[in-house]
Every structure is written in C-alpha cells, then in structure tokens.
PDB file of N, CA and C in Angstrom:
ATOM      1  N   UNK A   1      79.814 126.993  85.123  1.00  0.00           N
ATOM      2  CA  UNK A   1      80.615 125.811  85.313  1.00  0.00           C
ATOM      3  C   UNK A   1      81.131 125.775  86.744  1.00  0.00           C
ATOM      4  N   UNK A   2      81.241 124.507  87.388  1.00  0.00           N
ATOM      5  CA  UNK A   2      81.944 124.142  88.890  1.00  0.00           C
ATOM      6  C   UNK A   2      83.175 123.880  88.681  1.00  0.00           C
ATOM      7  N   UNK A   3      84.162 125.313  88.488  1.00  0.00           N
ATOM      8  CA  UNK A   3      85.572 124.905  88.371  1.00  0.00           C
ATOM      9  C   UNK A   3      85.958 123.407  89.485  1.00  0.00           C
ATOM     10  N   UNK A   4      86.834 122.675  88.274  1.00  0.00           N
ATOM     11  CA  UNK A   4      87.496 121.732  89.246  1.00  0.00           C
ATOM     12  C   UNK A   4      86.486 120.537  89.455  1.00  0.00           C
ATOM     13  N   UNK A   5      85.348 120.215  89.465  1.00  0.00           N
ATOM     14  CA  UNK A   5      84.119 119.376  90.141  1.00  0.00           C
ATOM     15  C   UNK A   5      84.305 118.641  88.989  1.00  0.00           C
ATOM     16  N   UNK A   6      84.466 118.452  87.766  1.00  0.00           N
ATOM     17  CA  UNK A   6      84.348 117.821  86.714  1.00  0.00           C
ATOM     18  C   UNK A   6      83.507 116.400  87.096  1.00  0.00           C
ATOM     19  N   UNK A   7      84.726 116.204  87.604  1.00  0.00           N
ATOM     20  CA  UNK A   7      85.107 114.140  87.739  1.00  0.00           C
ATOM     21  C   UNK A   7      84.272 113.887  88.825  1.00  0.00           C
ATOM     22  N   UNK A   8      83.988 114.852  89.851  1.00  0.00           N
ATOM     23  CA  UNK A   8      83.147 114.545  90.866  1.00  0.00           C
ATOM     24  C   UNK A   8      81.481 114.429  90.325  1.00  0.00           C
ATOM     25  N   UNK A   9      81.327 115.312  89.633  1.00  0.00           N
ATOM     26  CA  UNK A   9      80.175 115.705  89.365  1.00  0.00           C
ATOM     27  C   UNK A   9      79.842 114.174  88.194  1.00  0.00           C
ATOM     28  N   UNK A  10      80.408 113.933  87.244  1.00  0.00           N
ATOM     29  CA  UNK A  10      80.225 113.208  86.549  1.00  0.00           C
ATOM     30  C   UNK A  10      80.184 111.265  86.958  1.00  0.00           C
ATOM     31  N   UNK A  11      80.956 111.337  87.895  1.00  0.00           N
ATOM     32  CA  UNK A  11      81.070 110.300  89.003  1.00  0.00           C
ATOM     33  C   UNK A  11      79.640 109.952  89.349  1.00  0.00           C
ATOM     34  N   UNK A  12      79.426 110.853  90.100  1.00  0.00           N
ATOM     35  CA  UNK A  12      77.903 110.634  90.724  1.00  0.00           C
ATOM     36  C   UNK A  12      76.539 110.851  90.226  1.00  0.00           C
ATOM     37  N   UNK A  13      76.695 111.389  89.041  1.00  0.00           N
ATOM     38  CA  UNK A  13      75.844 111.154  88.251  1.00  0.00           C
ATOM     39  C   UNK A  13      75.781 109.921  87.497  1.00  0.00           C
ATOM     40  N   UNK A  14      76.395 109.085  87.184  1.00  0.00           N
ATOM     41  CA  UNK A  14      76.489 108.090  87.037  1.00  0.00           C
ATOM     42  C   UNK A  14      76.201 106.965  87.800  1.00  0.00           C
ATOM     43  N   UNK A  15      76.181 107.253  88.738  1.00  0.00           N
ATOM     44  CA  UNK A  15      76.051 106.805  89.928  1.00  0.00           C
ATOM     45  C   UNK A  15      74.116 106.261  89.332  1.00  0.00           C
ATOM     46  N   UNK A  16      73.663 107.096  89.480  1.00  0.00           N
ATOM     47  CA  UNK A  16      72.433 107.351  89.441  1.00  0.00           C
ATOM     48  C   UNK A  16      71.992 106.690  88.025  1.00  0.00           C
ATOM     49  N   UNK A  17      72.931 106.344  86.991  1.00  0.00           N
ATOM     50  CA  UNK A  17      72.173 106.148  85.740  1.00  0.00           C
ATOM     51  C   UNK A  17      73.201 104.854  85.234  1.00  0.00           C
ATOM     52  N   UNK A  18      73.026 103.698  86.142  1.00  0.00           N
ATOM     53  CA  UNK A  18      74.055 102.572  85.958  1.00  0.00           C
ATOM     54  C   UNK A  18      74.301 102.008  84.952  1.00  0.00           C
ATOM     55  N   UNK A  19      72.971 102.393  83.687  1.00  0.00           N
ATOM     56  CA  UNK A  19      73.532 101.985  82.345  1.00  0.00           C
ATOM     57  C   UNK A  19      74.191 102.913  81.533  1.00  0.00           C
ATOM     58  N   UNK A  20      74.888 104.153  81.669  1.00  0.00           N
ATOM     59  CA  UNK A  20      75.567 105.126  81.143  1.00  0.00           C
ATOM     60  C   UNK A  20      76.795 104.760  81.400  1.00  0.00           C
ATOM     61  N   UNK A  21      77.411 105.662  80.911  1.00  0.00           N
ATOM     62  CA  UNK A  21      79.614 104.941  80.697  1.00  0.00           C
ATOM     63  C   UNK A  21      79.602 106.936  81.405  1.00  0.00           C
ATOM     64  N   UNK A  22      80.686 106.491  81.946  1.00  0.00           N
ATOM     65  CA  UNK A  22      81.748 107.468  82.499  1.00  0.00           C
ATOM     66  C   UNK A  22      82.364 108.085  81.459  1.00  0.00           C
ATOM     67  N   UNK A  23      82.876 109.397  80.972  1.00  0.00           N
ATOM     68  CA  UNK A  23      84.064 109.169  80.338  1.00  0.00           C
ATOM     69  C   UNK A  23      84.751 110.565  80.544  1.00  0.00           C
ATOM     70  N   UNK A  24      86.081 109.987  80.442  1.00  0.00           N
ATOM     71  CA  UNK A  24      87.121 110.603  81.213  1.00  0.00           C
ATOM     72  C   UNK A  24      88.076 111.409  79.492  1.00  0.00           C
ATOM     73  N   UNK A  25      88.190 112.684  79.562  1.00  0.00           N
ATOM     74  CA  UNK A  25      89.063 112.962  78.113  1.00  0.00           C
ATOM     75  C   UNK A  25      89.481 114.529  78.090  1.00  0.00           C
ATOM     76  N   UNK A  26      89.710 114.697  76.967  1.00  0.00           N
ATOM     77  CA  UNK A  26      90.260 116.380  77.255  1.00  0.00           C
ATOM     78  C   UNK A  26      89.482 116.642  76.092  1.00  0.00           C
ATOM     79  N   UNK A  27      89.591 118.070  76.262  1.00  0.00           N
ATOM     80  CA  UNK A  27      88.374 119.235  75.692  1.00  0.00           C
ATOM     81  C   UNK A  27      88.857 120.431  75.403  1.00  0.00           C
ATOM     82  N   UNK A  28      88.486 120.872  74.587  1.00  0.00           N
ATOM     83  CA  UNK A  28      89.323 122.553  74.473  1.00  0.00           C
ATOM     84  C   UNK A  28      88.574 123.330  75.261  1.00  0.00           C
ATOM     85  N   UNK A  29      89.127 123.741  75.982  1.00  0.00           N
ATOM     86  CA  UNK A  29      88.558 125.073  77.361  1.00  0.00           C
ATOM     87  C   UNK A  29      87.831 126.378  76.168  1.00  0.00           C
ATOM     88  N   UNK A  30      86.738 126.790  76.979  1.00  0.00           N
ATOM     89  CA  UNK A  30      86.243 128.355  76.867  1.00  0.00           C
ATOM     90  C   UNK A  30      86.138 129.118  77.991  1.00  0.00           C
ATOM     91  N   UNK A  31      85.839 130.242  77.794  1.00  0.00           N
ATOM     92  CA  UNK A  31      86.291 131.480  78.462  1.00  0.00           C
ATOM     93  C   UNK A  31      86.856 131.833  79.151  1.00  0.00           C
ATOM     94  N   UNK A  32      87.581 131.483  80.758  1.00  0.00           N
ATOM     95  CA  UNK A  32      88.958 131.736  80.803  1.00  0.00           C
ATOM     96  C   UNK A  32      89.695 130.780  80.354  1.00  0.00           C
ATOM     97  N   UNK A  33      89.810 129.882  80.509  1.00  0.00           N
ATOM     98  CA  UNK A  33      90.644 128.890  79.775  1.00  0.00           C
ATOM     99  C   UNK A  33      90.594 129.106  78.068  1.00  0.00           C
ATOM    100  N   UNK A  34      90.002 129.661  77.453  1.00  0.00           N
ATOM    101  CA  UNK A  34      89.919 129.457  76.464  1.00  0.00           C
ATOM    102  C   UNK A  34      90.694 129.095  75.612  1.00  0.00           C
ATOM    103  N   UNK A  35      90.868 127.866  74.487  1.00  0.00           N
ATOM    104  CA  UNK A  35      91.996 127.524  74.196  1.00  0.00           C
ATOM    105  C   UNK A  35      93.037 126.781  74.248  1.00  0.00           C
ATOM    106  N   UNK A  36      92.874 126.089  75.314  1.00  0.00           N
ATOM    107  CA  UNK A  36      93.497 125.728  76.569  1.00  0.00           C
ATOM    108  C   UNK A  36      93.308 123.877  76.468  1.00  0.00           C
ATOM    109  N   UNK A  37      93.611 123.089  75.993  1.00  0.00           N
ATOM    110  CA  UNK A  37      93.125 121.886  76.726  1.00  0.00           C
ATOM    111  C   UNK A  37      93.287 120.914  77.841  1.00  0.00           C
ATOM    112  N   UNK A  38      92.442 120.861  78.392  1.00  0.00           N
ATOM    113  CA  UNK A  38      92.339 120.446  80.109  1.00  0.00           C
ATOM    114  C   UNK A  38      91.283 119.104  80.034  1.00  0.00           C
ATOM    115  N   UNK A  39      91.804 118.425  80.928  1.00  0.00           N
ATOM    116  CA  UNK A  39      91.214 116.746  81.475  1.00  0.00           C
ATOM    117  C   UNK A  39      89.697 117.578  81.638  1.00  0.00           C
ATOM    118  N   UNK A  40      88.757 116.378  81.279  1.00  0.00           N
ATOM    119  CA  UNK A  40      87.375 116.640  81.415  1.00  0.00           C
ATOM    120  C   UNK A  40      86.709 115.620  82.201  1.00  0.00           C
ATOM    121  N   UNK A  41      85.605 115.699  82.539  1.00  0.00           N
ATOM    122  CA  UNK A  41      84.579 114.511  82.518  1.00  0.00           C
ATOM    123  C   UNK A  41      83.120 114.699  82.422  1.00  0.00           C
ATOM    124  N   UNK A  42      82.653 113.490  81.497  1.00  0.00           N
ATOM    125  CA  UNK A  42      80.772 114.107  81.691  1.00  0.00           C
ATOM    126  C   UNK A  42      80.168 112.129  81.767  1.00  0.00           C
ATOM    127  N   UNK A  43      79.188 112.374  80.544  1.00  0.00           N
ATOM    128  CA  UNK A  43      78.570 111.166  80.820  1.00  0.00           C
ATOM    129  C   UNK A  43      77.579 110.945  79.461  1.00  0.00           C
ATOM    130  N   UNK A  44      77.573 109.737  79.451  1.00  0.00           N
ATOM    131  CA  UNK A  44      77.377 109.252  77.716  1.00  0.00           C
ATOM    132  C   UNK A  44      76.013 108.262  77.987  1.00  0.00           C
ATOM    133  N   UNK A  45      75.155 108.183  77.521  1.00  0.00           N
ATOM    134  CA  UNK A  45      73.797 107.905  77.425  1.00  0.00           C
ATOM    135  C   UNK A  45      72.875 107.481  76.628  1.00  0.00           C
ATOM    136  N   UNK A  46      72.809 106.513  75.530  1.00  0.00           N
ATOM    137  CA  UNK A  46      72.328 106.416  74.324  1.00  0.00           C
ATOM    138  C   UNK A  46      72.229 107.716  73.487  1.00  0.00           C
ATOM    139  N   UNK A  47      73.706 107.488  73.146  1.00  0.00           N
ATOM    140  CA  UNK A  47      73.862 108.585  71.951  1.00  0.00           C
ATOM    141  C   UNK A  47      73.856 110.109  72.616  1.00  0.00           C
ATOM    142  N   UNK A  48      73.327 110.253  74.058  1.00  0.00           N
ATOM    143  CA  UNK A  48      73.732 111.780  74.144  1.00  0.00           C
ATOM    144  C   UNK A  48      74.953 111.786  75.510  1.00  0.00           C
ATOM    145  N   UNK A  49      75.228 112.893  75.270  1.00  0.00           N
ATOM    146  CA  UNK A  49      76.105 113.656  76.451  1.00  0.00           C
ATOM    147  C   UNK A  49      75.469 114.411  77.393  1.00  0.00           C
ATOM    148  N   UNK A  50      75.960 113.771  78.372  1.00  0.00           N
ATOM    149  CA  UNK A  50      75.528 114.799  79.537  1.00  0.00           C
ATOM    150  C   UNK A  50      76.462 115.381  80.534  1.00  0.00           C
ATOM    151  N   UNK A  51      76.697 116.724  80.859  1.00  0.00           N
ATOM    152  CA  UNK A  51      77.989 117.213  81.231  1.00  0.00           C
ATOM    153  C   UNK A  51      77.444 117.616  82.224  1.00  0.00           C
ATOM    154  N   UNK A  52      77.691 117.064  83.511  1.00  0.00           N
ATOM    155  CA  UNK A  52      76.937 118.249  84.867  1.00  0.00           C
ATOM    156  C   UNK A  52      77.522 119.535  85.055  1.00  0.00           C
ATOM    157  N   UNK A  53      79.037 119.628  84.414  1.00  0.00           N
ATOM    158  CA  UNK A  53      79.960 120.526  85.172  1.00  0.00           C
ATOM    159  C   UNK A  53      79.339 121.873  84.179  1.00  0.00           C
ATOM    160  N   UNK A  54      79.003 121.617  82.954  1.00  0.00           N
ATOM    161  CA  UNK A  54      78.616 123.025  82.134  1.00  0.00           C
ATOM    162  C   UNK A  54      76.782 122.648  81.951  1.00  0.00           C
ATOM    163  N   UNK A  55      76.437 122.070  82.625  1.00  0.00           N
ATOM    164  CA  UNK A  55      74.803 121.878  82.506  1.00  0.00           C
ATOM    165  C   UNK A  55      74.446 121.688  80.938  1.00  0.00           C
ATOM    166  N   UNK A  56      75.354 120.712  80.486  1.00  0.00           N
ATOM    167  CA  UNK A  56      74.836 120.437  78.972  1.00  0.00           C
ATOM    168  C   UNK A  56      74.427 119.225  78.764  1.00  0.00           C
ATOM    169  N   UNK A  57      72.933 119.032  77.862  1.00  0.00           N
ATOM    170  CA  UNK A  57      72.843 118.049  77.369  1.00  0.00           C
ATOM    171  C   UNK A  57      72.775 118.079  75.979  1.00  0.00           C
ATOM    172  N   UNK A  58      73.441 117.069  75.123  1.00  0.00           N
ATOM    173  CA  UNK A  58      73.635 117.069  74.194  1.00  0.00           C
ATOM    174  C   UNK A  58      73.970 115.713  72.872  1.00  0.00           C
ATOM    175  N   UNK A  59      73.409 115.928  71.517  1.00  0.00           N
ATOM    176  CA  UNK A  59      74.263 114.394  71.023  1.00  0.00           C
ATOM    177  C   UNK A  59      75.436 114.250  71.238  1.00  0.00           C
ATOM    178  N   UNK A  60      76.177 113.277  71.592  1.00  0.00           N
ATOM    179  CA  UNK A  60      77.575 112.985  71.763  1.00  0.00           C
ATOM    180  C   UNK A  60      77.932 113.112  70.474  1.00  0.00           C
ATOM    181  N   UNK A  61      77.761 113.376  68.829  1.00  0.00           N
ATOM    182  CA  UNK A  61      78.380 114.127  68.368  1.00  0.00           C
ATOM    183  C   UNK A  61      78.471 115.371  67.874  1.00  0.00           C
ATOM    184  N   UNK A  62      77.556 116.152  68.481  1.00  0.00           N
ATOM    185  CA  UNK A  62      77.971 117.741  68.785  1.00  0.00           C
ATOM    186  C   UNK A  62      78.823 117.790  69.576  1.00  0.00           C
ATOM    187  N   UNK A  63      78.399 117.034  71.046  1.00  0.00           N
ATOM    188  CA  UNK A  63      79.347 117.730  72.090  1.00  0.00           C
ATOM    189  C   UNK A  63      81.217 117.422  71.758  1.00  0.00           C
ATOM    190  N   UNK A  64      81.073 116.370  70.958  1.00  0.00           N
ATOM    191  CA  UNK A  64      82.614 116.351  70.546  1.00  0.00           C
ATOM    192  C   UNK A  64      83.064 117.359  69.773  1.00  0.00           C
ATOM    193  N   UNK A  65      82.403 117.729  68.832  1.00  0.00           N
ATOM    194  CA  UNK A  65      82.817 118.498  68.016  1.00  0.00           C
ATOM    195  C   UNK A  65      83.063 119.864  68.852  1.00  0.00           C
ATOM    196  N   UNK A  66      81.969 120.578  69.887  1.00  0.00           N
ATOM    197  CA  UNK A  66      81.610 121.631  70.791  1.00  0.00           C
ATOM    198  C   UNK A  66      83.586 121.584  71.338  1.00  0.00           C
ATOM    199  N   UNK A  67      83.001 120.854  71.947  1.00  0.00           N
ATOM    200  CA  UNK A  67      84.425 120.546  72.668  1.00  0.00           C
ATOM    201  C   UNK A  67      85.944 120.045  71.852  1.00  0.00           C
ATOM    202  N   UNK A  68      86.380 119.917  70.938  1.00  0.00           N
ATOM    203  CA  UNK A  68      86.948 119.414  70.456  1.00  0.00           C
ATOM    204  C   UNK A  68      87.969 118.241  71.276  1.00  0.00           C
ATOM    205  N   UNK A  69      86.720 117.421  71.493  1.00  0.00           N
ATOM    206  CA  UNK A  69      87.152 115.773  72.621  1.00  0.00           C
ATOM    207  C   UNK A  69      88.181 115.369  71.554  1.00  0.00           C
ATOM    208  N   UNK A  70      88.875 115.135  72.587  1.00  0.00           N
ATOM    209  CA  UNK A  70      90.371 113.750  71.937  1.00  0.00           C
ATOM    210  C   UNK A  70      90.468 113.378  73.324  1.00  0.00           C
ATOM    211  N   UNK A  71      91.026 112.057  73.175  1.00  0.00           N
ATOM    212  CA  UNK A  71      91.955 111.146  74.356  1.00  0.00           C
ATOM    213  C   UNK A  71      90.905 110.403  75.386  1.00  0.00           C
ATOM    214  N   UNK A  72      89.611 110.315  74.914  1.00  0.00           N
ATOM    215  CA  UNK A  72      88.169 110.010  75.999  1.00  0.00           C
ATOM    216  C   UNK A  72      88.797 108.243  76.145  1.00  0.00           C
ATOM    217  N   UNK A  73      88.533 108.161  77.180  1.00  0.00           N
ATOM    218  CA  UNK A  73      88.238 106.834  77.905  1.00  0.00           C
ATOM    219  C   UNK A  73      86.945 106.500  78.498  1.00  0.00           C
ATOM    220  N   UNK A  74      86.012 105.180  78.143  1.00  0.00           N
ATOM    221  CA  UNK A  74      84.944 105.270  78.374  1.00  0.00           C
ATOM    222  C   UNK A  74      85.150 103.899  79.359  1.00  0.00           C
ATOM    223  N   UNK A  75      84.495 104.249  80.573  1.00  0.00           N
ATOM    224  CA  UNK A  75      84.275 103.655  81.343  1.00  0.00           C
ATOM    225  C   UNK A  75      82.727 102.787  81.658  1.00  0.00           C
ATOM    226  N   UNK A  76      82.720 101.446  82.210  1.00  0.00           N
ATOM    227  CA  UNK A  76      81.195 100.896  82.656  1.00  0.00           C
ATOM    228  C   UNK A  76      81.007 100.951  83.623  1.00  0.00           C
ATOM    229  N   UNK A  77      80.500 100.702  84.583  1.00  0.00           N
ATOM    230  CA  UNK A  77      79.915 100.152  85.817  1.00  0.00           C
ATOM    231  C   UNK A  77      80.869  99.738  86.460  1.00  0.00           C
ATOM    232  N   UNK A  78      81.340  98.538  86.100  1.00  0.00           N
ATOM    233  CA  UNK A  78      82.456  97.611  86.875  1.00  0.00           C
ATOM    234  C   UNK A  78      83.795  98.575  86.701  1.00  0.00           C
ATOM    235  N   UNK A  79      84.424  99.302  85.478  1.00  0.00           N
ATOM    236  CA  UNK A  79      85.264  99.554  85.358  1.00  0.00           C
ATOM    237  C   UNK A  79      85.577 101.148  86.368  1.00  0.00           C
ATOM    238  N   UNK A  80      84.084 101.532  87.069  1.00  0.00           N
ATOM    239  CA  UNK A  80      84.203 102.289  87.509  1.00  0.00           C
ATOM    240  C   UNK A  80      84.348 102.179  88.487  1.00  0.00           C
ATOM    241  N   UNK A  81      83.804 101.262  89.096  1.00  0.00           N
ATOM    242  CA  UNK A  81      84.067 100.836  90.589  1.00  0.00           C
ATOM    243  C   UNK A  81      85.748 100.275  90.887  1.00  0.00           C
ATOM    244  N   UNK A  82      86.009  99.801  89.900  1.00  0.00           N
ATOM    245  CA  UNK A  82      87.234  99.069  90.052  1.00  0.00           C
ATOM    246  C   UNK A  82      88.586 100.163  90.386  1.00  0.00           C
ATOM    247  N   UNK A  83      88.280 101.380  89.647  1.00  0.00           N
ATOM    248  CA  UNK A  83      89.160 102.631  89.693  1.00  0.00           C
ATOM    249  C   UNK A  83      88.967 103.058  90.720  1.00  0.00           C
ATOM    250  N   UNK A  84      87.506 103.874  91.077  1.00  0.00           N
ATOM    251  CA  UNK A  84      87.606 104.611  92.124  1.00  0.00           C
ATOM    252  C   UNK A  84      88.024 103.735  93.502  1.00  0.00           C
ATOM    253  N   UNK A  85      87.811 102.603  93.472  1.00  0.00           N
ATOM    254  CA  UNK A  85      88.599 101.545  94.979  1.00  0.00           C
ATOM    255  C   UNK A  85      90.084 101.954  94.756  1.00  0.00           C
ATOM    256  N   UNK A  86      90.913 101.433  93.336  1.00  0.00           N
ATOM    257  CA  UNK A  86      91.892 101.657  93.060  1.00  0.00           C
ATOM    258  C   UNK A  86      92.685 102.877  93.279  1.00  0.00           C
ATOM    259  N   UNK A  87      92.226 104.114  92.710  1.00  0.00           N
ATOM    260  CA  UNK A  87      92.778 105.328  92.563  1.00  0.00           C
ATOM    261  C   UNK A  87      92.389 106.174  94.366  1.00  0.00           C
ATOM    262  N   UNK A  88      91.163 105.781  94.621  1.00  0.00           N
ATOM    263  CA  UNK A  88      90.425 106.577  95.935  1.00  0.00           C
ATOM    264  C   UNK A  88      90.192 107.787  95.292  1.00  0.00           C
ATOM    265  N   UNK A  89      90.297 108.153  94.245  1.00  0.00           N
ATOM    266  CA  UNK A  89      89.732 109.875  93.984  1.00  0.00           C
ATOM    267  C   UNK A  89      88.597 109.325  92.269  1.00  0.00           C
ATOM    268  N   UNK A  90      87.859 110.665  92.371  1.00  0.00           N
ATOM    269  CA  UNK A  90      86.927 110.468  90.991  1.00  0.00           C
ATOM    270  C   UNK A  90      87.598 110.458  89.428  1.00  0.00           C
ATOM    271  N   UNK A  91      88.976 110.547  89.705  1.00  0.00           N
ATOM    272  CA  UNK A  91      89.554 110.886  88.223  1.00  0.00           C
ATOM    273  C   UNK A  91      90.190 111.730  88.284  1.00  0.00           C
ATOM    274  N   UNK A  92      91.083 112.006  86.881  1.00  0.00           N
ATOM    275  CA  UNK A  92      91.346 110.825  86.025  1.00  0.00           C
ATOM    276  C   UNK A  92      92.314 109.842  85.960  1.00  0.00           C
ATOM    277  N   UNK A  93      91.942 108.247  85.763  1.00  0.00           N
ATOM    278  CA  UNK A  93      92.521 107.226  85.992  1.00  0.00           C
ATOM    279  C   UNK A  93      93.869 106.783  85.510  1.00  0.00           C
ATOM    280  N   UNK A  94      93.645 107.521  84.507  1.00  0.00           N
ATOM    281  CA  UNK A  94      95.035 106.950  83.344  1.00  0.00           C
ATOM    282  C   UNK A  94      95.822 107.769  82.771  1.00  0.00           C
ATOM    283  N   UNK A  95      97.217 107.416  82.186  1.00  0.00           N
ATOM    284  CA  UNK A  95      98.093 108.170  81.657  1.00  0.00           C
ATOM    285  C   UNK A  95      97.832 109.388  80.612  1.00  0.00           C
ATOM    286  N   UNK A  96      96.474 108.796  79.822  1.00  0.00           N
ATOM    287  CA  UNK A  96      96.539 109.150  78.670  1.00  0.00           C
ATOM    288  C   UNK A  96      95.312 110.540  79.215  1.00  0.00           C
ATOM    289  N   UNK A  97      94.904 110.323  79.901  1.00  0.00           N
ATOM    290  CA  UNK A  97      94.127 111.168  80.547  1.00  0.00           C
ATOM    291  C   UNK A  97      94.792 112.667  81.136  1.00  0.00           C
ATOM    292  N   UNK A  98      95.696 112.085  81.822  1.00  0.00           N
ATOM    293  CA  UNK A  98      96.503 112.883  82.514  1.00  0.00           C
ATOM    294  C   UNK A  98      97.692 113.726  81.948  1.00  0.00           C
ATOM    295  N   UNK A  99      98.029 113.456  80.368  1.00  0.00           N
ATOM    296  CA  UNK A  99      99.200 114.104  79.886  1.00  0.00           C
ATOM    297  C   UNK A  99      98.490 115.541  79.249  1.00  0.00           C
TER     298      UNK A  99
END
C-alpha cells in the first residue's frame, strides 16, 4: 500500500476511466492500522472495485464487505471536477468523509 496516496491515486485513475465514479469513504484499516477506521479512496466500475492504493481489483461487494465500507460518497465526472477546482486537493470533500 502507498501510505497516504489514497485520494491521489484514485483521482487519477479516474481520470483515465471517465465512465467510473470516484468514491470517497472509510474502511477498516489492516496491518498497522489494523482496526482502525480511516478515510479511503478507490474506484467503482460496473460492479467492480478498483483500489490503486492496495492493488485490488475486486466486486464492489466483496470489497465492501473486505473493507468494512460505511460513509462512501460516490462521485461522477462533473462532480469531480467541481470539487477538486473547489477544494484544490484530491480529497476528501465532505463532512461525512472527514469525521
């Protein structure tokens, strides 16, 4: 994993696959974190997940379960552009993200 790169990594991969959604959420951490839940980001794809930061691809409902996702915000195209102008950084955008 690229401690920290999450949002970057998932950003720009998206980048690249303009019909995929962003999404921004928390995850239960493994191995040092383990346990732990921390802001995430990967990328959603007809039905699968793709996480650059842990090199996973996967159905989006394993990887929820893998991860035990709560609090995801799914982002489009427009809604992504609209943030990163807004915010100037890759994430994450929102409150609910951030608590």
């Amino acid at each position: 994993m690229l401690k920290g790169k999450c949002y970057e990594l998932a950003y720009k991969l998206v980048q690249k696959l303009p019909e995929a959604l962003l999404v921004h959420g928390k995850v239960m951490g493994k191995a040092k974190i383990k346990g732990k839940i921390h802001g995430h980001a990967w990328v959603e794809l007809d039905g699968i997940a793709i996480d650059p930061a842990y090199d996973l691809i996967m159905p989006v409902k394993e990887y929820y379960a893998l991860g035990k996702v709560r609090d995801e915000t799914k982002y489009n195209t427009r809604d992504i552009i609209k943030n990163s102008l807004k915010f100037k950084h890759y994430g994450p955008w929102n409150e609910k993200e951030i608590r």
